[in-house]
Protein backbone atom coordinates (compact mmCIF):
# COMPACT_ATOMS: atom_id res chain seq x y z
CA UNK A 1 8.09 -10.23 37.26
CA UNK A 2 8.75 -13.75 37.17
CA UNK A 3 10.47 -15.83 34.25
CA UNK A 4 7.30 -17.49 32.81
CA UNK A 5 5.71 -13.33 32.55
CA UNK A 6 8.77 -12.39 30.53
CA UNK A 7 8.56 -15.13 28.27
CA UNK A 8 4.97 -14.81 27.62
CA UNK A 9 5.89 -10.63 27.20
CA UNK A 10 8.63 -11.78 24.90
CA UNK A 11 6.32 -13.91 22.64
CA UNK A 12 3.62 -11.34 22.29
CA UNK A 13 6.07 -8.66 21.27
CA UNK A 14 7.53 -10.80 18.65
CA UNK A 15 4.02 -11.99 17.74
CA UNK A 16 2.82 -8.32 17.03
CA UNK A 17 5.68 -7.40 14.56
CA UNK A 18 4.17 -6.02 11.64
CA UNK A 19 4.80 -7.84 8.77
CA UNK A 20 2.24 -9.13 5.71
CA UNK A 21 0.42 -12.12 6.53
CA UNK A 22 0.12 -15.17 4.22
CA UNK A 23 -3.64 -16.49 4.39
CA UNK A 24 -2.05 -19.87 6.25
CA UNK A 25 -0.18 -18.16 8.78
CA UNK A 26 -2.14 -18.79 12.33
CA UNK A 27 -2.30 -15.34 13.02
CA UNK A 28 -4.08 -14.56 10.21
CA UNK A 29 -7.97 -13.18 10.69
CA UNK A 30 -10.44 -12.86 7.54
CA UNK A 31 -11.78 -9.41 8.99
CA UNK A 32 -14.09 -9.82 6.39
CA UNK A 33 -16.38 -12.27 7.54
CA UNK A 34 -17.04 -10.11 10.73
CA UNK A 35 -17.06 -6.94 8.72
CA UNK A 36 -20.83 -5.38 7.52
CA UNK A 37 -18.71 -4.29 4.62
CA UNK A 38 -17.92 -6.00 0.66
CA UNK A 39 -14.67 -7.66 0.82
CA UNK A 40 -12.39 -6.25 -1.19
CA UNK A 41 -10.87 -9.94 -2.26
CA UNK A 42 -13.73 -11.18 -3.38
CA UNK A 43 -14.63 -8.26 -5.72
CA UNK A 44 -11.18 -7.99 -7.13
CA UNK A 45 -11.49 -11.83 -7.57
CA UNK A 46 -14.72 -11.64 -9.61
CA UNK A 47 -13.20 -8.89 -11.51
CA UNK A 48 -10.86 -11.83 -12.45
CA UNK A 49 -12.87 -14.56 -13.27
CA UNK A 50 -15.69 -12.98 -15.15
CA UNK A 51 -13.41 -11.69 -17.61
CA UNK A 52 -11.47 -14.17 -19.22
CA UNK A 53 -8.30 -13.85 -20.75
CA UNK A 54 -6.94 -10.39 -19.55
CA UNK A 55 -7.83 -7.65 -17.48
CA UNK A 56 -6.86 -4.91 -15.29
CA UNK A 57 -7.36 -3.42 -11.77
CA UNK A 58 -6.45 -0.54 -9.16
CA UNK A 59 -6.55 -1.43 -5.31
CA UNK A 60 -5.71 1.46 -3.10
CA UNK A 61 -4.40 0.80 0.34
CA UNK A 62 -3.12 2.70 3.01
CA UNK A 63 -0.12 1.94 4.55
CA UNK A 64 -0.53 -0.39 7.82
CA UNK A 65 -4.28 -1.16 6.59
CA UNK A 66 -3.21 -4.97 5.79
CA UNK A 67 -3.09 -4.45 1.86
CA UNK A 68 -0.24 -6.66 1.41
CA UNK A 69 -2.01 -9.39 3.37
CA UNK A 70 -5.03 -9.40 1.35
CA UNK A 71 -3.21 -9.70 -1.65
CA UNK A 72 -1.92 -12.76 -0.39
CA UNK A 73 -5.27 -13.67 0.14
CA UNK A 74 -5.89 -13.14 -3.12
CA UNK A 75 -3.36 -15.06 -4.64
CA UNK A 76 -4.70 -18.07 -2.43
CA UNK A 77 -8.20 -17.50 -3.10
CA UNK A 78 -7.51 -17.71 -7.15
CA UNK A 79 -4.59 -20.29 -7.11
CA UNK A 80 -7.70 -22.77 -5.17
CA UNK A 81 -10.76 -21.81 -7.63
CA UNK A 82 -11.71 -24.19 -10.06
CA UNK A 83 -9.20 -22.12 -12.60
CA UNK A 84 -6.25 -22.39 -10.90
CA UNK A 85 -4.72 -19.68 -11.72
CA UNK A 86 -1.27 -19.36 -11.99
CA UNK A 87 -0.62 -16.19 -9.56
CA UNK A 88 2.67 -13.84 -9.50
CA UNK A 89 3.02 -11.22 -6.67
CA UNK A 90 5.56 -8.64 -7.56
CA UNK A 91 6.99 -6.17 -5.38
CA UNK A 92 7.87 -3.57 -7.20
CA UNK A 93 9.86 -1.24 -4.45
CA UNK A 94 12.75 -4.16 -5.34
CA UNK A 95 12.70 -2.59 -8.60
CA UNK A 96 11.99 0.80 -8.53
CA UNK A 97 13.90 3.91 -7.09
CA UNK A 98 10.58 5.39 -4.20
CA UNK A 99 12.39 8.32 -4.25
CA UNK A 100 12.62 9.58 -7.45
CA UNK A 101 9.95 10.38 -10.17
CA UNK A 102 8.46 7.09 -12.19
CA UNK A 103 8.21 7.22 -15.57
CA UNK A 104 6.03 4.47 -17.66
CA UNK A 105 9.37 3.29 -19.39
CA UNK A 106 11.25 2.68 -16.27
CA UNK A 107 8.04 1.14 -14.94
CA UNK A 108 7.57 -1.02 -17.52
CA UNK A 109 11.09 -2.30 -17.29
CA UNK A 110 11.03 -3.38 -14.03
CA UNK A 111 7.75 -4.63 -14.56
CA UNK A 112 9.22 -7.08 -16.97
CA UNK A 113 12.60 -7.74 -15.23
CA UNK A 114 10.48 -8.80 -12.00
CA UNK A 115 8.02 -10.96 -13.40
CA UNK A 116 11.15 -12.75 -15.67
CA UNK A 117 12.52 -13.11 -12.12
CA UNK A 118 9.42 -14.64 -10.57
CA UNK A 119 9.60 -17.30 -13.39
CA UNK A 120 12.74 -18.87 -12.00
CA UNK A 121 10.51 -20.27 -9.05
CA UNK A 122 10.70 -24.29 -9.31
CA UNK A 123 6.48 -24.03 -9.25
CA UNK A 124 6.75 -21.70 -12.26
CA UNK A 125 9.08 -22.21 -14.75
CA UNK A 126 12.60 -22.52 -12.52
CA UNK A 127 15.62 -21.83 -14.34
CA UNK A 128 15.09 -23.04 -17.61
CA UNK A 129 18.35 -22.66 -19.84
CA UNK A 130 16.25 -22.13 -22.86
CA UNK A 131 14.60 -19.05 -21.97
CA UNK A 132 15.92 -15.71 -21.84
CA UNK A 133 15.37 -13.18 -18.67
CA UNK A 134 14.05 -9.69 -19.99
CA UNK A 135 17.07 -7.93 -18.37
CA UNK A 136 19.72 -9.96 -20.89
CA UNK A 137 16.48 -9.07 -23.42
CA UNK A 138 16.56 -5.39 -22.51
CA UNK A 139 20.65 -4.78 -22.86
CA UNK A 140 19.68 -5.97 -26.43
CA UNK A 141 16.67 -3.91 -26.74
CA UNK A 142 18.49 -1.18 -25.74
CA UNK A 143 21.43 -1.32 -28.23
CA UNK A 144 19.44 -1.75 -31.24
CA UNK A 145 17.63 1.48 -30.52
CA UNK A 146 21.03 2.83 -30.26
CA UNK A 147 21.02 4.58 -26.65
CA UNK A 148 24.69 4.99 -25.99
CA UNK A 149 24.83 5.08 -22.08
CA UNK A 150 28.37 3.91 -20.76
CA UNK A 151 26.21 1.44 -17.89
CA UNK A 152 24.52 -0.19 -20.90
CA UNK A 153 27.57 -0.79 -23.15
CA UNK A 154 29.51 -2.32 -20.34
CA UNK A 155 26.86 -4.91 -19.51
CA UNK A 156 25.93 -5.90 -22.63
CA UNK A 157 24.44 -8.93 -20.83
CA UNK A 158 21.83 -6.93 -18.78
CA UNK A 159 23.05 -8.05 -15.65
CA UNK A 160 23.41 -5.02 -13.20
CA UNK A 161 20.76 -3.19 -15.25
CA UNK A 162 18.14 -4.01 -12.75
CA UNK A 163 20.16 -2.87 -9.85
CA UNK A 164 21.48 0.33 -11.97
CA UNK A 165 17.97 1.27 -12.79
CA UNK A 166 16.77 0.87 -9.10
CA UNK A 167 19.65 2.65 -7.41
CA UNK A 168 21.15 5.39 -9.52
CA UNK A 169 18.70 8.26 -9.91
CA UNK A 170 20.89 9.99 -12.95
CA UNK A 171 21.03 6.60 -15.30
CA UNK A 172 17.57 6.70 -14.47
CA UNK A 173 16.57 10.14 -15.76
CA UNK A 174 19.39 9.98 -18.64
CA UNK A 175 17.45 6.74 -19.60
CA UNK A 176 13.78 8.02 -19.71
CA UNK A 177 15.14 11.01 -22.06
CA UNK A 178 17.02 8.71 -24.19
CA UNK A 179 13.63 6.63 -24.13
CA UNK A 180 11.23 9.21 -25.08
CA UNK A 181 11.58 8.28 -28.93
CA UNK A 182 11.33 4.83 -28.41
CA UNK A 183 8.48 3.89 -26.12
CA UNK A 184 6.18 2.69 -28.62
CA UNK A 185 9.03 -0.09 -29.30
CA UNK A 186 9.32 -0.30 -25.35
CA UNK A 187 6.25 -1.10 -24.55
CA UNK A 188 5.78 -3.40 -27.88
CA UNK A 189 8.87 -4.87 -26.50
CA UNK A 190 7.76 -5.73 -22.92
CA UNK A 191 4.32 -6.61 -23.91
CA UNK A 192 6.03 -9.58 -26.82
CA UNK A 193 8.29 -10.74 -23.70
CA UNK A 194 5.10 -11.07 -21.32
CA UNK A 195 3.34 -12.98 -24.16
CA UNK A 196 6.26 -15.06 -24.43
CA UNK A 197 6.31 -15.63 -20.66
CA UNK A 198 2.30 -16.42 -20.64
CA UNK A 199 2.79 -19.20 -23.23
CA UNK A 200 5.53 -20.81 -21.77
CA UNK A 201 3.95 -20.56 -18.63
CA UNK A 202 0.64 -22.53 -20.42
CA UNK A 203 2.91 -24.88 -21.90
CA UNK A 204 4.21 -26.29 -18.91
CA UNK A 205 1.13 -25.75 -16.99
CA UNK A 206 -1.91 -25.98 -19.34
CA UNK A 207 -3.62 -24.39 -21.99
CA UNK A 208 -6.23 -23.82 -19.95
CA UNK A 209 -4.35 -22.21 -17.25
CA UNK A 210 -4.69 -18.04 -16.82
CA UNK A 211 -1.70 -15.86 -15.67
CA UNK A 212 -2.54 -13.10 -12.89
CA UNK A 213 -0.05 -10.77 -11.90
CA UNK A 214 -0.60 -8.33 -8.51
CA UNK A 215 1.69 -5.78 -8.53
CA UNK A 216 2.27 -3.87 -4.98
CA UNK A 217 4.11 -1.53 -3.16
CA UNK A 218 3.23 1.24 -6.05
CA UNK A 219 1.99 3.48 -3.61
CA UNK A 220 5.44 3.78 -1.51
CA UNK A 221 6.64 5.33 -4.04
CA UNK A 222 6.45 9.09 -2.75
CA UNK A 223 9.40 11.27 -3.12
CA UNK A 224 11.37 13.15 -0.66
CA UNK A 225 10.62 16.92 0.78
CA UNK A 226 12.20 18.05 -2.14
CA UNK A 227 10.59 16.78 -4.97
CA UNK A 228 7.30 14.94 -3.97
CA UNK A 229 5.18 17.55 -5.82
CA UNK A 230 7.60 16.50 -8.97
CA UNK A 231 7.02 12.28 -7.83
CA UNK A 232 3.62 12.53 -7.25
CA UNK A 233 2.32 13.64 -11.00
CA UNK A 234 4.84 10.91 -12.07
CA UNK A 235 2.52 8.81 -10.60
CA UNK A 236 -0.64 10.17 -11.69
CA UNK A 237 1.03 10.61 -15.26
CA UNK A 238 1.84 6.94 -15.16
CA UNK A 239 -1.38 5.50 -14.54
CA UNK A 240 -3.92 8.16 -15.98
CA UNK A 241 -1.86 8.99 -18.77
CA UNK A 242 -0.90 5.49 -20.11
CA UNK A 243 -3.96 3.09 -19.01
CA UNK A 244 -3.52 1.33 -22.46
CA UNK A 245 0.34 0.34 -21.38
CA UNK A 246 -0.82 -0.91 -18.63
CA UNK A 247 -3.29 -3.60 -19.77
CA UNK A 248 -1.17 -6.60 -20.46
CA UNK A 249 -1.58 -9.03 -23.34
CA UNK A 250 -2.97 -12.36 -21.76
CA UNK A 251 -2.13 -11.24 -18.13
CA UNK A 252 -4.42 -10.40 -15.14
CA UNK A 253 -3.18 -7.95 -13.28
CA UNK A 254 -4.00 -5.92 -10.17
CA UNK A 255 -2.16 -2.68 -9.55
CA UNK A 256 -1.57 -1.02 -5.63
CA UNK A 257 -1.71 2.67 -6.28
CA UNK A 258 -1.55 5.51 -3.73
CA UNK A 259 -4.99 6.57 -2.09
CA UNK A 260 -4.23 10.47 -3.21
CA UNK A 261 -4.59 9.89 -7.12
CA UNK A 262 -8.68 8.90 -6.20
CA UNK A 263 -8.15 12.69 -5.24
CA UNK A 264 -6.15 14.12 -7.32
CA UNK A 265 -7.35 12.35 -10.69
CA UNK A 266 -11.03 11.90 -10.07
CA UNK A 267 -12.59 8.70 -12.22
CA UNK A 268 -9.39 7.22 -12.32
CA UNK A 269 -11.32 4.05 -12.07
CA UNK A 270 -12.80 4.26 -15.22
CA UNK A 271 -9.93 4.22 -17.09
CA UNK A 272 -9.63 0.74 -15.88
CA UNK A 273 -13.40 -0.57 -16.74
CA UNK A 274 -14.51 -2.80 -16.22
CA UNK A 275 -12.01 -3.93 -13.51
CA UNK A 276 -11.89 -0.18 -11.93
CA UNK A 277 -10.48 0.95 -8.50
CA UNK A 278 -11.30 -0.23 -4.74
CA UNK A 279 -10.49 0.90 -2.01
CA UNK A 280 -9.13 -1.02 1.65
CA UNK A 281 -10.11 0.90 3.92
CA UNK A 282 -9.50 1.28 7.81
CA UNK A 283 -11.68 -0.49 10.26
CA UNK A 284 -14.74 1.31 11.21
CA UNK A 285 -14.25 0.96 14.93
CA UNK A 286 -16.42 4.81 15.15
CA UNK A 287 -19.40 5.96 12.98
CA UNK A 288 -20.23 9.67 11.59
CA UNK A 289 -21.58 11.04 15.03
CA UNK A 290 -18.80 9.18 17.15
CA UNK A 291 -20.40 6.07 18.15
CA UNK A 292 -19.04 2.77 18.28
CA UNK A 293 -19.14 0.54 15.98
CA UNK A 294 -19.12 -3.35 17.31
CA UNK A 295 -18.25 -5.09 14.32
CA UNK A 296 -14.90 -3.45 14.11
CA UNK A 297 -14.22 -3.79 17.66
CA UNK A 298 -14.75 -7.44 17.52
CA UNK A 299 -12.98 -7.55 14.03
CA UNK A 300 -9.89 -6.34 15.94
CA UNK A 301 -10.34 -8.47 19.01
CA UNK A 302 -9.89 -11.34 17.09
CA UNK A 303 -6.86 -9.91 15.41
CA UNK A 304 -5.06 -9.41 18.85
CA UNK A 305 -6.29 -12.60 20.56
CA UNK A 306 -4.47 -14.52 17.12
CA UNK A 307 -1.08 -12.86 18.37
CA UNK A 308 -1.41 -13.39 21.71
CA UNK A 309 -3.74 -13.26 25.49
CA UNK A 310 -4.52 -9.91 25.47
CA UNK A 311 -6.69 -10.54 28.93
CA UNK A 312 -3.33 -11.38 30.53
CA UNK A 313 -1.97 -8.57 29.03
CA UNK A 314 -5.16 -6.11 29.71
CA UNK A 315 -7.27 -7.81 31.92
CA UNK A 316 -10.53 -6.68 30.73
CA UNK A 317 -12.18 -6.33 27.38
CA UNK A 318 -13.10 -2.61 28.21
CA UNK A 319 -9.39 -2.20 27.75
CA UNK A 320 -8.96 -3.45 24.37
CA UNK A 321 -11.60 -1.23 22.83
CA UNK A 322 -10.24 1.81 24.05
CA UNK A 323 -7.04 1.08 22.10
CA UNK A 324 -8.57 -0.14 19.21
CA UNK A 325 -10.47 3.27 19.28
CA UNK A 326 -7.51 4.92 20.00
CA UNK A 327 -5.81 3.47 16.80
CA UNK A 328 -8.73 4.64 14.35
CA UNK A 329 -8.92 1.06 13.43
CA UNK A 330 -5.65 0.98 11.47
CA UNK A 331 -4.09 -2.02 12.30
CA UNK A 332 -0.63 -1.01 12.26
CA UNK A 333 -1.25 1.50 14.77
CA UNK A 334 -3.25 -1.16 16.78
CA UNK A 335 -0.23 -3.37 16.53
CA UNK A 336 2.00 -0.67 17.50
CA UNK A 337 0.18 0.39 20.66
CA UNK A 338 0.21 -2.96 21.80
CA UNK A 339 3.68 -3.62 21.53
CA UNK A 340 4.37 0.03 23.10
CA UNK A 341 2.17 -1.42 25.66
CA UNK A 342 4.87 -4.92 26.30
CA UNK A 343 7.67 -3.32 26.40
CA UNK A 344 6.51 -0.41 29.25
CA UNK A 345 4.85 -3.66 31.63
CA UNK A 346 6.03 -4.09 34.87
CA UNK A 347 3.16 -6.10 35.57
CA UNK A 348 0.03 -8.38 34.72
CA UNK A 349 -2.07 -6.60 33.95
CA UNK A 350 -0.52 -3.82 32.89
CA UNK A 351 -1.35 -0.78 35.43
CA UNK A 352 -3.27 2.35 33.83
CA UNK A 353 -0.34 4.75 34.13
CA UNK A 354 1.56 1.59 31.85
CA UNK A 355 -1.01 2.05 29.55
CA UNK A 356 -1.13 5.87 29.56
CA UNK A 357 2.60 5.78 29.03
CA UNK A 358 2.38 4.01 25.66
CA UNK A 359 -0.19 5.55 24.04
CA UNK A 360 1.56 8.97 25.21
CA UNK A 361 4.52 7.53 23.27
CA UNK A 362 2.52 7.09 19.91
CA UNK A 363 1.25 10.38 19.78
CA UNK A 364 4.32 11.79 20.28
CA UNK A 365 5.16 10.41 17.52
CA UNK A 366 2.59 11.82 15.38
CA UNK A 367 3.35 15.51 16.49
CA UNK A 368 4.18 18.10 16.24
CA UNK A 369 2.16 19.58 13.76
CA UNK A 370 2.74 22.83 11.93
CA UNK A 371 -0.31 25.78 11.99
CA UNK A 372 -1.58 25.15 8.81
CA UNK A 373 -2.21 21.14 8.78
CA UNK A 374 -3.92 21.74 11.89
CA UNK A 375 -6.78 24.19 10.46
CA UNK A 376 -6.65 21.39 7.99
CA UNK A 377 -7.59 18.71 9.81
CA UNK A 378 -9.49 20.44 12.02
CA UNK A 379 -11.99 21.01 9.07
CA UNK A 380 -11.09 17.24 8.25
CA UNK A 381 -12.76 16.37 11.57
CA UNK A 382 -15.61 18.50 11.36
CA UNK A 383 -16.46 18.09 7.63
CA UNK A 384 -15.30 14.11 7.75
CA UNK A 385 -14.31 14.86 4.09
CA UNK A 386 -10.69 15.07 2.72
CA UNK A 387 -11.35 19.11 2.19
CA UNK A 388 -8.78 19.45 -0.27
CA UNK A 389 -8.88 22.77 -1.72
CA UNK A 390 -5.87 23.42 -3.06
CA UNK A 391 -4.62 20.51 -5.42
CA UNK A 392 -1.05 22.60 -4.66
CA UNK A 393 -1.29 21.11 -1.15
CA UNK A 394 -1.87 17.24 -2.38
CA UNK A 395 1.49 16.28 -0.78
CA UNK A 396 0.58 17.41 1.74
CA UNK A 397 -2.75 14.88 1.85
CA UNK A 398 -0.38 12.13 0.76
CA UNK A 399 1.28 13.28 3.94
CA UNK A 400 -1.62 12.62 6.29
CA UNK A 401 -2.97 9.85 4.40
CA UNK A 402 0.86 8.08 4.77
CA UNK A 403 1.47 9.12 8.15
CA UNK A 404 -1.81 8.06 9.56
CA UNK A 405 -2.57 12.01 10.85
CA UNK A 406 -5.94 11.47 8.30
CA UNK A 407 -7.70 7.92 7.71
CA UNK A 408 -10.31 6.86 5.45
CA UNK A 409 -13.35 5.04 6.35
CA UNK A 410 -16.08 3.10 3.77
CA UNK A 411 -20.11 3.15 4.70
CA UNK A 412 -21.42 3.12 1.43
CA UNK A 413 -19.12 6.07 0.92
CA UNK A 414 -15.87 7.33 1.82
CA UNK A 415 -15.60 9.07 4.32
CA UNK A 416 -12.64 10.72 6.64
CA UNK A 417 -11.94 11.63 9.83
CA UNK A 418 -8.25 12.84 11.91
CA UNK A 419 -6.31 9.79 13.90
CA UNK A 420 -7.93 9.80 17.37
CA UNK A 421 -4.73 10.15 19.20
CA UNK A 422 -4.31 13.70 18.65
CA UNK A 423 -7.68 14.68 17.53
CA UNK A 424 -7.69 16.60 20.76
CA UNK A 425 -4.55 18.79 20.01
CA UNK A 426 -5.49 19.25 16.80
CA UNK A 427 -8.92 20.94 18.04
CA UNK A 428 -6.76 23.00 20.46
CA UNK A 429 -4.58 24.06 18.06
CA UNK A 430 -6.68 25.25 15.40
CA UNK A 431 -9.15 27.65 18.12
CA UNK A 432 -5.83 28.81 19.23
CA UNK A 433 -4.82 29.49 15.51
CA UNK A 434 -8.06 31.20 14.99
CA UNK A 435 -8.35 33.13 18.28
CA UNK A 436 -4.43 33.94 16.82
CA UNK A 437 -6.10 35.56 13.88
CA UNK A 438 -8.86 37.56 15.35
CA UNK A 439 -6.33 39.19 17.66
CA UNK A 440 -4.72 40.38 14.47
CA UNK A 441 -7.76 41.16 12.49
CA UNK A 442 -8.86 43.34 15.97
CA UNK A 443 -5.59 44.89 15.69
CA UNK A 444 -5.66 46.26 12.35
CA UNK A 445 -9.18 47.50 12.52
């Protein structure tokens, strides 16, 4: 392979890294407008504007579905209205321990300390001697109500609070006891000190000016083996058991939240009306009876071709839509596939075998998979719903949903259906599970 092939295989490895997006960036592609689907920007930006002052709403994304792009997205679309808004984007898992269970208080502390942190940008408020960030404001809050932790007394200043309350799970815990008595005066607390911020903000800014705040990376928080169960009705508790906390005074704000709570907390939406919940889904690249669907195959053409020549890569457009078939039309995976793809090539176009090779590689990585999940999304496949009938097992649907193994499609409803790469051994392995259990039943009779 000659030197000008490498450096062109270089560039479209590097170009394929998955990272978020900003709306400006040249690879960026608004799916949307080649999509036969409602964008999810749009809706969460009327949600926004038609209700002035404050409001409130859920977006659920999967991980790798471009969630954290589209925020960005968002953030452009309602920073160039005629409003101007005045947009934050928070992300939270710079705040908050993923591993461990989330409790409103904690939440609602780094809530506070981030957006106090945001402030400091030179567009915002930048470092303004006169105000106060909530951390310093929390060490105070937190020694009037008399909680006598050692951390807390020797930083009276608040200034390793934030990394304290991120990175060591026992100050944690021993602060959401110790916090029990007091959360009405918490959350009165953090909801003065976002006021504060809000009219400082419209001070410099405007009067006129609104405040929205989108808050993401929520749904990585998921536990560990050992205590997701424990993590994951933190989570619900947090956001179907304190929906009034949540609403901030004078704030927009748009919350990412796990796609298992629409499962495990049906009508979660409506405790967030008249904002609610939406859903980003995957990219319908398949319908219901296996067909494809061209609109998502040209959606994620156009993604590729904005990272790099695919037909130099491929050679033919045939090509392309088998991976983008193969990846369920998750974009990560897409992404993934095609860098698996670069780094095997030995030629242009890639041979078949090259091809083969990498997509061999990805499902490997998806597998093995134990007995039971297979039945499970077996049924998944068959049924194209999420089948859940055991709320016991909703880790394990948090599993699929974060690992890819399930996806989610939207057409008018949602709908599900097993990652394509191992659809095939997950078929095999749920007859042979079955033919397994007739032996057995055979045997006994």
């Amino acid at each position: 392979m000659d030197p000008q092939d490498r450096a062109f295989l270089r560039d479209f490895f590097q170009s394929v890294a998955d990272r978020a997006l900003d709306p400006d960036d040249p690879k960026y592609v608004p799916i949307y407008e080649h999509l036969a689907e409602d964008d999810p920007v749009e809706i969460l930006a009327r949600g926004i504007e038609w209700t002035p002052g404050q409001s409130v709403q859920l977006l659920s994304g999967f991980r790798g579905t471009g969630k954290s792009t589209e925020l960005r997205r968002l953030r452009k679309r309602l920073q160039g209205s005629d409003a101007g808004y005045l947009v934050i984007l928070l992300d939270v898992q710079d705040y908050v321990n993923l591993s461990t269970p989330v409790d409103v208080s904690d939440f609602l502390m780094a809530l506070a300390g981030a957006f106090g942190d945001a402030l400091q940008a030179p567009e915002l408020l930048d470092e303004d001697p006169s105000r106060v960030g909530y951390w310093e404001r929390l060490a105070h809050f937190l020694q009037r109500t008399e909680i006598t932790l050692d951390e807390i007394s020797a930083d009276p200043g608040g200034v390793g609070l934030k990394a304290t309350l991120k990175s060591d799970p026992s100050f944690k815990q021993q602060l959401q006891e110790h916090m029990a008595g007091h959360l009405g005066a918490l959350v009165g607390d953090v909801h003065n000190y976002l006021d504060e911020c809000v009219r400082s903000l419209k001070a410099r800014h405007g009067r006129d000016r609104e405040v929205v705040v989108l808050v993401d990376s929520i749904e990585h928080i998921r536990g560990t083996s050992t205590n997701a169960r424990e993590v994951h009705a933190s989570v619900e508790n947090l956001f179907a058991g304190h929906p009034d906390k949540l609403h901030l005074p004078h704030l927009h704000a748009v919350y990412t939240v796990p796609p298992y709570l629409k499962v495990r907390y049906p009508g979660l939406g409506s405790l967030y009306a008249p904002g609610g919940l939406h859903l980003l889904p995957a990219v319908k690249v398949k319908d219901h009876a296996g067909g494809a669907v061209q609109g998502g195959l040209d959606a994620l053409e156009r993604i590729v071709e904005h990272r790099g020549d695919w037909r130099q890569l491929l050679g033919d457009r045939a090509v392309l839509d088998r991976l983008s078939t193969e990846s369920g039309g998750h974009l990560r995976d897409l992404l993934r596939i095609i860098a698996e793809i670069i780094r095997r090539a030995g030629q242009l176009p890639v041979r078949e075998k090259t091809i083969r090779a990498a997509l061999s590689q990805i499902r490997n990585e998806l597998l093995p998979i134990a007995d039971r999940d297979a039945v499970w999304l077996e049924r998944v496949a068959r049924t194209k719903s999420a089948s859940l009938d055991d709320t016991d097992r909703l880790p394990d649907l948090a599993r699929f949903l974060d690992t890819h193994l399930m996806l989610c499609y939207h057409n008018g409803q949602e709908w599900y259906d097993v990652h394509p790469l191992i659809a095939d051994e997950v078929a095999n392995q749920a007859d042979a599970v079955a033919e397994r259990r007739s032996e057995r039943d055979r045997s006994d009779d």
